[in-house]
N, C-alpha and C. Protein backbone atom coordinates (compact mmCIF):
# COMPACT_ATOMS: atom_id res chain seq x y z
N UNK A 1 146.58 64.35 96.33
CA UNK A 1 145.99 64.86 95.11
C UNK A 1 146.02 63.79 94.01
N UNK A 2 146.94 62.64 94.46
CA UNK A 2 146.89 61.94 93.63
C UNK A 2 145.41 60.76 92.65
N UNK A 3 144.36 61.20 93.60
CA UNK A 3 143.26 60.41 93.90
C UNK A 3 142.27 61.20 93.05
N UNK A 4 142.90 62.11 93.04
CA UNK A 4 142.10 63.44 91.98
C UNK A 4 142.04 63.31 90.66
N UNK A 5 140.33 63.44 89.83
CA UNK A 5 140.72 63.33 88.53
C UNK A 5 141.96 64.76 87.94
N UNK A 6 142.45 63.73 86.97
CA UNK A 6 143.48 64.34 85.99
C UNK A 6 143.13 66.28 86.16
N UNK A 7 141.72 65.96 85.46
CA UNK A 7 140.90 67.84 84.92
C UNK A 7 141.67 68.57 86.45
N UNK A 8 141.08 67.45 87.35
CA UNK A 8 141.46 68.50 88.98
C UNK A 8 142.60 69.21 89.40
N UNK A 9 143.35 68.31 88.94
CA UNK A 9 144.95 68.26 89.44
C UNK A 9 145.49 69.49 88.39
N UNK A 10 144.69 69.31 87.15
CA UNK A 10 145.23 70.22 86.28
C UNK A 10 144.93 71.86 86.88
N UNK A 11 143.96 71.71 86.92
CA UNK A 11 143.16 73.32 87.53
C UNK A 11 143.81 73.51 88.91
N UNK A 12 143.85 72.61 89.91
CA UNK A 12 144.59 72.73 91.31
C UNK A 12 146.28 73.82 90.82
N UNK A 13 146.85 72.98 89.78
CA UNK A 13 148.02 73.41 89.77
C UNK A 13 148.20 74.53 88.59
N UNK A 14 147.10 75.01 87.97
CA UNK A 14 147.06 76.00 86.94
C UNK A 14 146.96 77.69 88.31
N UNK A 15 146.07 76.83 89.68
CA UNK A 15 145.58 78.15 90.71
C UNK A 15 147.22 78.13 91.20
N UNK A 16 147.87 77.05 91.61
CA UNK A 16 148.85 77.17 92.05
C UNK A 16 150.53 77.93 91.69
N UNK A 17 150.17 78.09 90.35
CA UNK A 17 151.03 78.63 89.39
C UNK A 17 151.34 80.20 89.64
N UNK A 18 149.98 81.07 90.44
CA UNK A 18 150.12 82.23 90.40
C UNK A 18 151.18 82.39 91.44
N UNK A 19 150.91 81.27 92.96
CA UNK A 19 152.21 81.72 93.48
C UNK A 19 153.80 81.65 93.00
N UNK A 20 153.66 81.21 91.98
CA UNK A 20 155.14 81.14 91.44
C UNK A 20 155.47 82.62 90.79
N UNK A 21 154.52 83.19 90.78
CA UNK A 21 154.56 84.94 89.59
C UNK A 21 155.58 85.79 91.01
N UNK A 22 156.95 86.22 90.36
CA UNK A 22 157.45 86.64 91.10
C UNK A 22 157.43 88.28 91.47
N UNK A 23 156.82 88.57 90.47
CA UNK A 23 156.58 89.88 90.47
C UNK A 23 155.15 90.23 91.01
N UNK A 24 154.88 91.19 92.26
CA UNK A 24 153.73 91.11 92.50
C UNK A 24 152.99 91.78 91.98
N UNK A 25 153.29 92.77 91.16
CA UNK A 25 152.26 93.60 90.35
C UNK A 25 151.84 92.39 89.72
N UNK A 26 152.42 91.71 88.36
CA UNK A 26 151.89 90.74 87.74
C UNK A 26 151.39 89.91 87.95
N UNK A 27 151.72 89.33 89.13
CA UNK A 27 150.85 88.27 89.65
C UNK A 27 149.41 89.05 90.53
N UNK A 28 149.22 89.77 90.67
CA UNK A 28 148.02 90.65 91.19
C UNK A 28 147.39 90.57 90.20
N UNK A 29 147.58 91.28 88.95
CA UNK A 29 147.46 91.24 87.87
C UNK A 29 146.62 90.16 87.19
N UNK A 30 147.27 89.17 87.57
CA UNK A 30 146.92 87.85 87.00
C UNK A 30 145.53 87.56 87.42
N UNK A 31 146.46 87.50 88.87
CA UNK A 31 144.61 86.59 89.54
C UNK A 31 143.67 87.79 89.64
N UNK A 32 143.55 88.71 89.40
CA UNK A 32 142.45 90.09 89.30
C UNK A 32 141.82 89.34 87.97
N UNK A 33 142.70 89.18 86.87
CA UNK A 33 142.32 88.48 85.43
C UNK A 33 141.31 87.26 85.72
N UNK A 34 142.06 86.32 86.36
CA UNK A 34 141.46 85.17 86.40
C UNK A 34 140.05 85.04 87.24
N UNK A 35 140.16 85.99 88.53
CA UNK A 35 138.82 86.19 88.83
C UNK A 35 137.74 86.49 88.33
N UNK A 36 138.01 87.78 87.84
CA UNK A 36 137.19 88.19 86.72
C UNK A 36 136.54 86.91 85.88
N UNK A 37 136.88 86.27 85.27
CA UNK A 37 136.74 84.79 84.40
C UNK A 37 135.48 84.36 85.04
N UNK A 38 136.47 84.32 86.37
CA UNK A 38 135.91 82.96 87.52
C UNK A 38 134.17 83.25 87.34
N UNK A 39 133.56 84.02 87.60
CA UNK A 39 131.75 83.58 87.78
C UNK A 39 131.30 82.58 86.66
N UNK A 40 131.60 83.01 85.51
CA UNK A 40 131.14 82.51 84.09
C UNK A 40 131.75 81.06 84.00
N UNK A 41 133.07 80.80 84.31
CA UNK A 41 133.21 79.51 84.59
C UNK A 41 132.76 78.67 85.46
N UNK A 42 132.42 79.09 86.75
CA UNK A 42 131.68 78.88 88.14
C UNK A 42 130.58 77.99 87.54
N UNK A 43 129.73 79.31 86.86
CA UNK A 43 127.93 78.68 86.52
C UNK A 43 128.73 77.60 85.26
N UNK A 44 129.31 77.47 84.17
CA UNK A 44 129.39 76.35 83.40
C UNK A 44 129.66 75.06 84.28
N UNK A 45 130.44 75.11 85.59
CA UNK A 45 130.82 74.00 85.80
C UNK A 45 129.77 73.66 86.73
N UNK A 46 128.58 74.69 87.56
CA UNK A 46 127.55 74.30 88.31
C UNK A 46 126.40 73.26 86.66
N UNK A 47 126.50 74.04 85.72
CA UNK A 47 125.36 73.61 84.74
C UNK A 47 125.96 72.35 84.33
N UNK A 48 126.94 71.84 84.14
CA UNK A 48 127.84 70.44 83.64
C UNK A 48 127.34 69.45 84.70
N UNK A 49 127.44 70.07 85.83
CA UNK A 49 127.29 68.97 87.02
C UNK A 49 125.87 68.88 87.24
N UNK A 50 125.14 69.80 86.62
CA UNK A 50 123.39 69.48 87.07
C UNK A 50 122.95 68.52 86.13
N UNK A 51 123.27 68.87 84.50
CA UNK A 51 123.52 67.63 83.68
C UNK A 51 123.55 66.72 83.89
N UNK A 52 125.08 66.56 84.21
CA UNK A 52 125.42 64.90 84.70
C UNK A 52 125.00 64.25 85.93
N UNK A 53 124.27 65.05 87.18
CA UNK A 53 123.96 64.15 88.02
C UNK A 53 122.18 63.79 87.23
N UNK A 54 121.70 64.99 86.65
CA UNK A 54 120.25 64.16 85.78
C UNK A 54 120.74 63.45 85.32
N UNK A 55 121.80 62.83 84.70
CA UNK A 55 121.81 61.46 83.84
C UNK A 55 122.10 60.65 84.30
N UNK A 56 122.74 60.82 85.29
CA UNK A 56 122.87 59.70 86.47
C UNK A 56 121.54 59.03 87.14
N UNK A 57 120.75 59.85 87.51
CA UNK A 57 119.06 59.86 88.16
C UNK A 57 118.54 58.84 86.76
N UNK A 58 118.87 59.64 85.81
CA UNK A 58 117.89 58.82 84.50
C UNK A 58 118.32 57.57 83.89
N UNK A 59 119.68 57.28 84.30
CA UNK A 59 120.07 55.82 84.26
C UNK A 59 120.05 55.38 85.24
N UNK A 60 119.30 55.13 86.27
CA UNK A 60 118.53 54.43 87.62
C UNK A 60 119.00 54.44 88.94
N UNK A 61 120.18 55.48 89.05
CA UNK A 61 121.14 55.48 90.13
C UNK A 61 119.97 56.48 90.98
N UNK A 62 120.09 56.08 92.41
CA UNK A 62 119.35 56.76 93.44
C UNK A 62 119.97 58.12 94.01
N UNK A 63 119.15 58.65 94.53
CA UNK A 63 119.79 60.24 94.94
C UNK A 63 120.97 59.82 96.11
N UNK A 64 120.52 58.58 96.98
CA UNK A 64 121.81 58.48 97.78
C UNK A 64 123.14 58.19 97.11
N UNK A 65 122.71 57.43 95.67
CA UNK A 65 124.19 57.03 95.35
C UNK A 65 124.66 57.96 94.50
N UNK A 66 123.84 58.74 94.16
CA UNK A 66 124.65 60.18 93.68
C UNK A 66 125.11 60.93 94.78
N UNK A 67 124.74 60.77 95.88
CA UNK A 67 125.24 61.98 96.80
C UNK A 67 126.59 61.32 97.47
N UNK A 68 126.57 59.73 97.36
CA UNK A 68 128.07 59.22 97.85
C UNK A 68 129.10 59.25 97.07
N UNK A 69 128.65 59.44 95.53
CA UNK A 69 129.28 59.67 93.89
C UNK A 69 130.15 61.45 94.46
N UNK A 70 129.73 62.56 94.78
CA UNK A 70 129.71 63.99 94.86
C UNK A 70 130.47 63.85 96.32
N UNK A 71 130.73 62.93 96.77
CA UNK A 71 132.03 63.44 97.88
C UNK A 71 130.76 62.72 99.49
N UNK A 72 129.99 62.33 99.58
CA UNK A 72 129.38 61.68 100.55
C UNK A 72 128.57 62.67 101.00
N UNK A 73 127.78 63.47 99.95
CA UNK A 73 126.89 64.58 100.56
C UNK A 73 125.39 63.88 100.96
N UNK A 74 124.31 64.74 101.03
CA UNK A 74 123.21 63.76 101.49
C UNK A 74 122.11 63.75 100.09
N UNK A 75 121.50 62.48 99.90
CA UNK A 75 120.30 62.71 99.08
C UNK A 75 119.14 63.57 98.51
N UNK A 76 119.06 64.59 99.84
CA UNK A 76 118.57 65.67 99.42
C UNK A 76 119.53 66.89 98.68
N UNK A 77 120.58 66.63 99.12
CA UNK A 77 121.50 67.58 98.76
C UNK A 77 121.98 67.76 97.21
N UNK A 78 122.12 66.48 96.93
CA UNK A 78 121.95 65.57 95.69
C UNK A 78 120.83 65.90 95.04
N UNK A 79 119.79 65.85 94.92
CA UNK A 79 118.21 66.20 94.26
C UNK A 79 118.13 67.47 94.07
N UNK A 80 118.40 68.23 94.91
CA UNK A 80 118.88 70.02 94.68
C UNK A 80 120.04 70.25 93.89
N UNK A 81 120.93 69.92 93.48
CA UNK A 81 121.72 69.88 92.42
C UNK A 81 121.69 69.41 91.09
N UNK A 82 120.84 68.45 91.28
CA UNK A 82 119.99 68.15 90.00
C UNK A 82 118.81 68.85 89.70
N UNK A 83 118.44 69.57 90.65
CA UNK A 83 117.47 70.54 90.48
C UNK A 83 117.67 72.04 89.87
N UNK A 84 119.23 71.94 89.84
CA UNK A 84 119.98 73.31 89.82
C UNK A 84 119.98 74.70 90.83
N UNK A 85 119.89 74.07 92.33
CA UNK A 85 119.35 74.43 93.71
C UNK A 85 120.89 74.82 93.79
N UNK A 86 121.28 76.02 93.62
CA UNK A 86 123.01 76.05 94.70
C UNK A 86 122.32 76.59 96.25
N UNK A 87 123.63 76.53 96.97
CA UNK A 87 122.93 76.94 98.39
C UNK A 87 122.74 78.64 98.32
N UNK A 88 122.77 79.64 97.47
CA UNK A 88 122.22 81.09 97.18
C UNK A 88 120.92 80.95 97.16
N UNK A 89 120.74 80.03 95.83
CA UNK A 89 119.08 79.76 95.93
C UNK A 89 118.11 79.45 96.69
N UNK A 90 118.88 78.25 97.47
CA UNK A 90 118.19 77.53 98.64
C UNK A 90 117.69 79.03 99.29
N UNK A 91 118.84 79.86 99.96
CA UNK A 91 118.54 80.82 101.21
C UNK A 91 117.75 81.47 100.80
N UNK A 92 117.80 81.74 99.07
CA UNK A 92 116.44 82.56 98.57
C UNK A 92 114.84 82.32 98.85
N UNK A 93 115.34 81.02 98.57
CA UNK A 93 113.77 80.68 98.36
C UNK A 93 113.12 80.04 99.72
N UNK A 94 113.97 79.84 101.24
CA UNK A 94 113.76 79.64 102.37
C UNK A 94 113.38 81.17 103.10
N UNK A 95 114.49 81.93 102.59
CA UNK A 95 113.33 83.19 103.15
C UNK A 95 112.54 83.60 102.49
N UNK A 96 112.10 83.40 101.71
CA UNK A 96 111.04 83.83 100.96
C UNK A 96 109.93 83.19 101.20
N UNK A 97 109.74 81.81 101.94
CA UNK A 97 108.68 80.74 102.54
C UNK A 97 108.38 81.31 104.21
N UNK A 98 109.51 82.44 104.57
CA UNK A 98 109.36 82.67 105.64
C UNK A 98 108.33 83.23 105.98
């Protein structure tokens, strides 16, 4: 984890915290809370990353080297994320061509 930005490690060990809740009502509790959260944070951090890989595209970097930037995914995979394509959408709009 050490290889992980800082933000990561922080959030890795903020999820990791619930197993420390010794009480299980409260810690049920908790992560019922935090789920809840979770969609609305989900789409901010999908919309941050569609952002920043367009600005990546618009300062001259190619879809492959954004997709080796995002963990070694593929160029198309890459262009759909800058497209704001998650894979829900994709299946949407593939059956829908069906």
């Amino acid at each position: 984890m050490a290889d992980l930005p800082e933000e990561v490690r922080r959030l890795v060990r903020a999820i990791e915290a619930f197993e420390d809740i010794e009480d299980d009502e409260a810690c049920a509790v908790a992560v019922s809370e935090a789920l809840a959260q979770w969609p609305d944070h989900h789409s901010k951090l999908r919309e941050l990353r569609q952002r920043r890989v367009q600005a990546l595209k618009a300062s001259g970097r190619t879809w492959a080297e954004i997709g080796q930037l995002l963990g070694g995914i593929s160029a198309a995979r890459a262009q759909q994320i800058g497209a704001g394509l998650s894979g829900a959408s994709r299946k949407k709009r593939d059956q829908a061509a069906e």
